[in-house]
Protein backbone atom coordinates (compact mmCIF):
# COMPACT_ATOMS: atom_id res chain seq x y z
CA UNK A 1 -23.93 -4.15 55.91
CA UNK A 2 -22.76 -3.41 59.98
CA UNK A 3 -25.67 -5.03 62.07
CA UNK A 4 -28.52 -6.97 61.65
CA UNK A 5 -30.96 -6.24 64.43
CA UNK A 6 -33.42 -8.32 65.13
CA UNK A 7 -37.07 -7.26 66.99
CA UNK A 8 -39.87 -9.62 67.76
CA UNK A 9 -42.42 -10.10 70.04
CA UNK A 10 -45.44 -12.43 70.84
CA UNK A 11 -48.21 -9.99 69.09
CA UNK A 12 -49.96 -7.51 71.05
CA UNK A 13 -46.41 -6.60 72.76
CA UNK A 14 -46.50 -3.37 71.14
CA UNK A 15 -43.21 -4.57 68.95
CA UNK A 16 -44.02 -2.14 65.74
CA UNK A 17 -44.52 0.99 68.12
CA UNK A 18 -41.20 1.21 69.84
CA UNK A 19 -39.69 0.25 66.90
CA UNK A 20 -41.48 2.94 64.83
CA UNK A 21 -39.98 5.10 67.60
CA UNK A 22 -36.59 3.89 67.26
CA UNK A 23 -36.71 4.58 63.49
CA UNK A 24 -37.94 8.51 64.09
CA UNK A 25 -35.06 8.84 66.87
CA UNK A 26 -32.24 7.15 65.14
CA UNK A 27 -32.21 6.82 61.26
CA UNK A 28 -29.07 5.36 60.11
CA UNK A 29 -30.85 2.22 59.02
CA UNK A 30 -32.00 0.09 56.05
CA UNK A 31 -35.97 -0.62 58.13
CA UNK A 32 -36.78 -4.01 56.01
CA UNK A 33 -40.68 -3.95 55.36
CA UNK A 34 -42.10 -7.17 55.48
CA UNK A 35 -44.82 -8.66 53.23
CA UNK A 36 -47.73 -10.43 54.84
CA UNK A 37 -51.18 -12.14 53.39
CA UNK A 38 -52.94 -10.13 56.24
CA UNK A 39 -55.27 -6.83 55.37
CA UNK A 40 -54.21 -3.98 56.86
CA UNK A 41 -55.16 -2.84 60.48
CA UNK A 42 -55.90 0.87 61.15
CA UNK A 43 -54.12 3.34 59.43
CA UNK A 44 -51.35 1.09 57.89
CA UNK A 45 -49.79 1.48 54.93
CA UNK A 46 -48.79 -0.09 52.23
CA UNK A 47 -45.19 0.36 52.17
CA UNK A 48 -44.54 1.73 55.32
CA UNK A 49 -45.41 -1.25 57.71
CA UNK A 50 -46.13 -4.28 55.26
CA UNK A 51 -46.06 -4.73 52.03
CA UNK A 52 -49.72 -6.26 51.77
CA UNK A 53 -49.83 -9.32 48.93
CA UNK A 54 -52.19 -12.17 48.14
CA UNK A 55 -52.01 -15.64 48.90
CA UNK A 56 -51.14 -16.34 45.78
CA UNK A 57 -48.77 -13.76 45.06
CA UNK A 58 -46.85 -14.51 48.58
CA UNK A 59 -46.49 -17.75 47.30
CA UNK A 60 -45.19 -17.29 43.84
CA UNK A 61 -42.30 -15.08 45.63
CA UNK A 62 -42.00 -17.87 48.42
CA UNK A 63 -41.36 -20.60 45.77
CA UNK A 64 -38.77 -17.98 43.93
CA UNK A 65 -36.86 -18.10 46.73
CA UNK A 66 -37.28 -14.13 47.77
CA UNK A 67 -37.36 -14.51 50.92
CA UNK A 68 -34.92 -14.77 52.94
CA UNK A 69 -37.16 -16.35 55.64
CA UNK A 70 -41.04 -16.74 55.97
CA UNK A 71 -43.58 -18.41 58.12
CA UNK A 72 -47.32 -19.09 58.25
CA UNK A 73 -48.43 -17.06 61.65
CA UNK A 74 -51.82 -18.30 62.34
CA UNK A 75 -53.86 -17.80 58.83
CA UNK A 76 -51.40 -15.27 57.07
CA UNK A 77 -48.23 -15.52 55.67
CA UNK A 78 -45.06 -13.44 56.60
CA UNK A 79 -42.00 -12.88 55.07
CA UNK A 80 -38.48 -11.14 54.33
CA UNK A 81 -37.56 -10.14 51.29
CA UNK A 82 -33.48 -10.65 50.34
CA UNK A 83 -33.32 -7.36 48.84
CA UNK A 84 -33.17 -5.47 52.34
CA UNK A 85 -30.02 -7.22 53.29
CA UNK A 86 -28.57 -6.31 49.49
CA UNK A 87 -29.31 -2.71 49.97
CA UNK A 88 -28.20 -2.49 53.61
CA UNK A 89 -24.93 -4.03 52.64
CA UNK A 90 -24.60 -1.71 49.92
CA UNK A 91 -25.30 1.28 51.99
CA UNK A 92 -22.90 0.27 54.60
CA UNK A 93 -26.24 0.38 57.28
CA UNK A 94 -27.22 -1.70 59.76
CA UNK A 95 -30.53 -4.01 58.78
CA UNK A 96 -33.74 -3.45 60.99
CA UNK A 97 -36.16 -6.36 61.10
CA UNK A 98 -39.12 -6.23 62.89
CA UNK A 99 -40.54 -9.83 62.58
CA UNK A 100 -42.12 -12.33 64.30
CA UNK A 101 -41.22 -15.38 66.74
CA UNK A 102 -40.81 -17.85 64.02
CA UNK A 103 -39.14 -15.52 61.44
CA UNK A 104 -36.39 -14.71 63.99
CA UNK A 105 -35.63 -17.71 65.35
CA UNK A 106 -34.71 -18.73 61.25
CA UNK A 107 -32.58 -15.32 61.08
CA UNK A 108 -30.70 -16.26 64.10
CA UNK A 109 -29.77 -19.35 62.69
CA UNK A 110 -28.88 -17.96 59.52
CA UNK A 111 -26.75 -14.75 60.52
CA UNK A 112 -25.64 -15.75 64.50
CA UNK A 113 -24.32 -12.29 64.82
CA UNK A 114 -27.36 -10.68 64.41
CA UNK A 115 -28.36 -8.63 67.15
CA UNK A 116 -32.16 -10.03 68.68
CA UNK A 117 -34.07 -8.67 70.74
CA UNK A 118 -37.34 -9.77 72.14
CA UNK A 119 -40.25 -6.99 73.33
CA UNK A 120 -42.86 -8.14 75.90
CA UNK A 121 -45.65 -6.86 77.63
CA UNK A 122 -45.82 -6.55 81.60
CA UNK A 123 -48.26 -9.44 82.45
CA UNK A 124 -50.73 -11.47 80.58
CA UNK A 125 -53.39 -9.18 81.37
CA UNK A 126 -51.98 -6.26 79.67
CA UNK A 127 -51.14 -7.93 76.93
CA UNK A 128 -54.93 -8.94 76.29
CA UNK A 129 -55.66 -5.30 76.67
CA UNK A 130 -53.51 -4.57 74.01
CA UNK A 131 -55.10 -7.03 71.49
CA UNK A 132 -58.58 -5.88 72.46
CA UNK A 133 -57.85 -2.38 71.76
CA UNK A 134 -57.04 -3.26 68.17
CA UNK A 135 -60.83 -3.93 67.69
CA UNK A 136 -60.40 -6.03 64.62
CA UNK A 137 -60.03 -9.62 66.05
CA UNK A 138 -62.70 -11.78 67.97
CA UNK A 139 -61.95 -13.00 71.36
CA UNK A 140 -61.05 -16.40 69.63
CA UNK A 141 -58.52 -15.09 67.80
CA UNK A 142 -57.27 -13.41 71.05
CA UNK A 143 -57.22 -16.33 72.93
CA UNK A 144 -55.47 -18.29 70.38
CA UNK A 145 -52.62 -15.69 69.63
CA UNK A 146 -52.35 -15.09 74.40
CA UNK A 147 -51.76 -19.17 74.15
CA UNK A 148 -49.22 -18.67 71.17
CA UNK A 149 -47.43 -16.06 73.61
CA UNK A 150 -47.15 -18.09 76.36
CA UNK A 151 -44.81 -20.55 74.18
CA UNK A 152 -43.02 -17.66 72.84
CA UNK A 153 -42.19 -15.94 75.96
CA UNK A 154 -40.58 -19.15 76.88
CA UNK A 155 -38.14 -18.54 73.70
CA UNK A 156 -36.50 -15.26 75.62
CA UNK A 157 -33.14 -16.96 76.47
CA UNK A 158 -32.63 -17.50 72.89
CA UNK A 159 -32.08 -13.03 72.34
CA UNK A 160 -29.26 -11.46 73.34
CA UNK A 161 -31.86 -8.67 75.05
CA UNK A 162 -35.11 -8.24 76.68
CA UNK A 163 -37.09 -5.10 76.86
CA UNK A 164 -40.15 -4.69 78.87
CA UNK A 165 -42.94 -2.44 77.52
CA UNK A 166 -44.39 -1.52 80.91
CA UNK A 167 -44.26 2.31 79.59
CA UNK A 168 -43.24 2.95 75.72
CA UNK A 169 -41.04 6.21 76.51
CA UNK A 170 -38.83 4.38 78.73
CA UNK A 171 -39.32 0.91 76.79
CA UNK A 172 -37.99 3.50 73.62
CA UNK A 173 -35.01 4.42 75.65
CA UNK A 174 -33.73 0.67 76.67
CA UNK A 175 -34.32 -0.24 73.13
CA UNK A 176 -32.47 2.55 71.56
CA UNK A 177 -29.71 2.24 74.03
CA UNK A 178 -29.21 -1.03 73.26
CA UNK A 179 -28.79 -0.36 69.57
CA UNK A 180 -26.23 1.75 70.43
CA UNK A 181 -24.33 -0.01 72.37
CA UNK A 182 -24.53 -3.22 69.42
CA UNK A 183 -22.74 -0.59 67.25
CA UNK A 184 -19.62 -0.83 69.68
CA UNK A 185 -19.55 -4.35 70.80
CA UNK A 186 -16.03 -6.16 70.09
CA UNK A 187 -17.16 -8.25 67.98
CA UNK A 188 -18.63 -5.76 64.92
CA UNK A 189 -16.18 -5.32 62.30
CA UNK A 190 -15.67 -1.73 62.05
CA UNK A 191 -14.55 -2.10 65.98
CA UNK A 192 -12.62 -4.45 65.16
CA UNK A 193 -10.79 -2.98 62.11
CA UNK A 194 -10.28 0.03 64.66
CA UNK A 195 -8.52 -1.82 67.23
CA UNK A 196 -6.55 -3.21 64.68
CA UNK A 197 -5.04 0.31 63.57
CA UNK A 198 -4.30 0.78 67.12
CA UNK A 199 -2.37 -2.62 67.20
CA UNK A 200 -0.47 -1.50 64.55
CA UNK A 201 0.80 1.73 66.16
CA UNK A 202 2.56 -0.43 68.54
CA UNK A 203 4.28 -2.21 65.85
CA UNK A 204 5.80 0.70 64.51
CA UNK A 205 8.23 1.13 67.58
């Protein structure tokens, strides 16, 4: 496995559209599919954004120790299954996770190289929009999960990026450039090994 790269977002930040954008313009990844206790919203699909288990179900693989991390968001359950990293790493791909607050903060901790980066809306008000527009939660549910952002926004020092979602074409391009630019910092391996070969050309005088 090269990178882990980490995306997350307060919900309603528009998170799983720039990333589905990333994934159509670059494709040299392992995408790791969560599983959640939530029903699907609009046209998702099982498979393609979530995996979509019971409660129960969730649980069992919780308690089997499948997941690599997991948190309750709200009423649902959301987790990472271990064998994305297992398949990235046999691949030789970088890992893209697009997970929540909670879920990323436990990733960081776990692998500190990973790569995180945190999406937000403009303002308050647009994000609001955004949740409205879904048309499947009640204005309780929207006020609940705008307070839950305001804590999470406060989190942003904690990623190594921030990307504004003021306009998804350009918020694509600042997200895309800064998975390129990941690929080449000094610290991933295969720079390092490359440097390293270099070193050794000057060793040979």
């Amino acid at each position: 496995m090269n990178q882990v790269i980490i995306v997350s977002a307060p919900s309603g930040s528009g998170k799983s559209t720039l990333v589905n954008n990333l994934k159509r313009r670059e494709g040299e990844f392992v995408f790791s599919v969560s599983y959640t206790t939530r029903s699907p919203r609009g046209d998702e699909m099982e498979g393609r954004e979530y995996h979509f288990v019971t409660r129960e179900s969730f649980l069992t693989m919780r308690d089997r120790d499948e997941f690599v991390e997991w948190a309750q968001v709200f009423d649902d359950f959301y987790g990472t299954h271990r064998r994305y990293f297992a398949v990235a790493a046999a691949e030789k791909k970088d890992l893209l996770l697009d997970i929540d607050v909670q879920g990323a903060q436990k990733l960081r901790e776990k692998y500190p190289d990973a790569v995180s980066i945190f999406i937000l809306a403009p303002s308050r008000e647009e994000l609001v929009k955004r949740l409205q527009h879904r048309g499947d939660v009640s204005e309780e549910v929207i006020r609940k999960r705008v307070a839950k952002a305001a804590l999470e926004i406060e989190e942003y020092s904690r990623y190594d990026y921030v990307v504004v979602n003021d306009d998804v074409d350009t918020a694509t391009d600042r997200l895309y450039s800064i998975v390129k630019s990941a690929r080449i910092r000094t610290r991933d391996a295969g720079v390092q090994n490359t440097v390293q070969g270099i070193l050794r050309t000057f060793e040979q005088r």
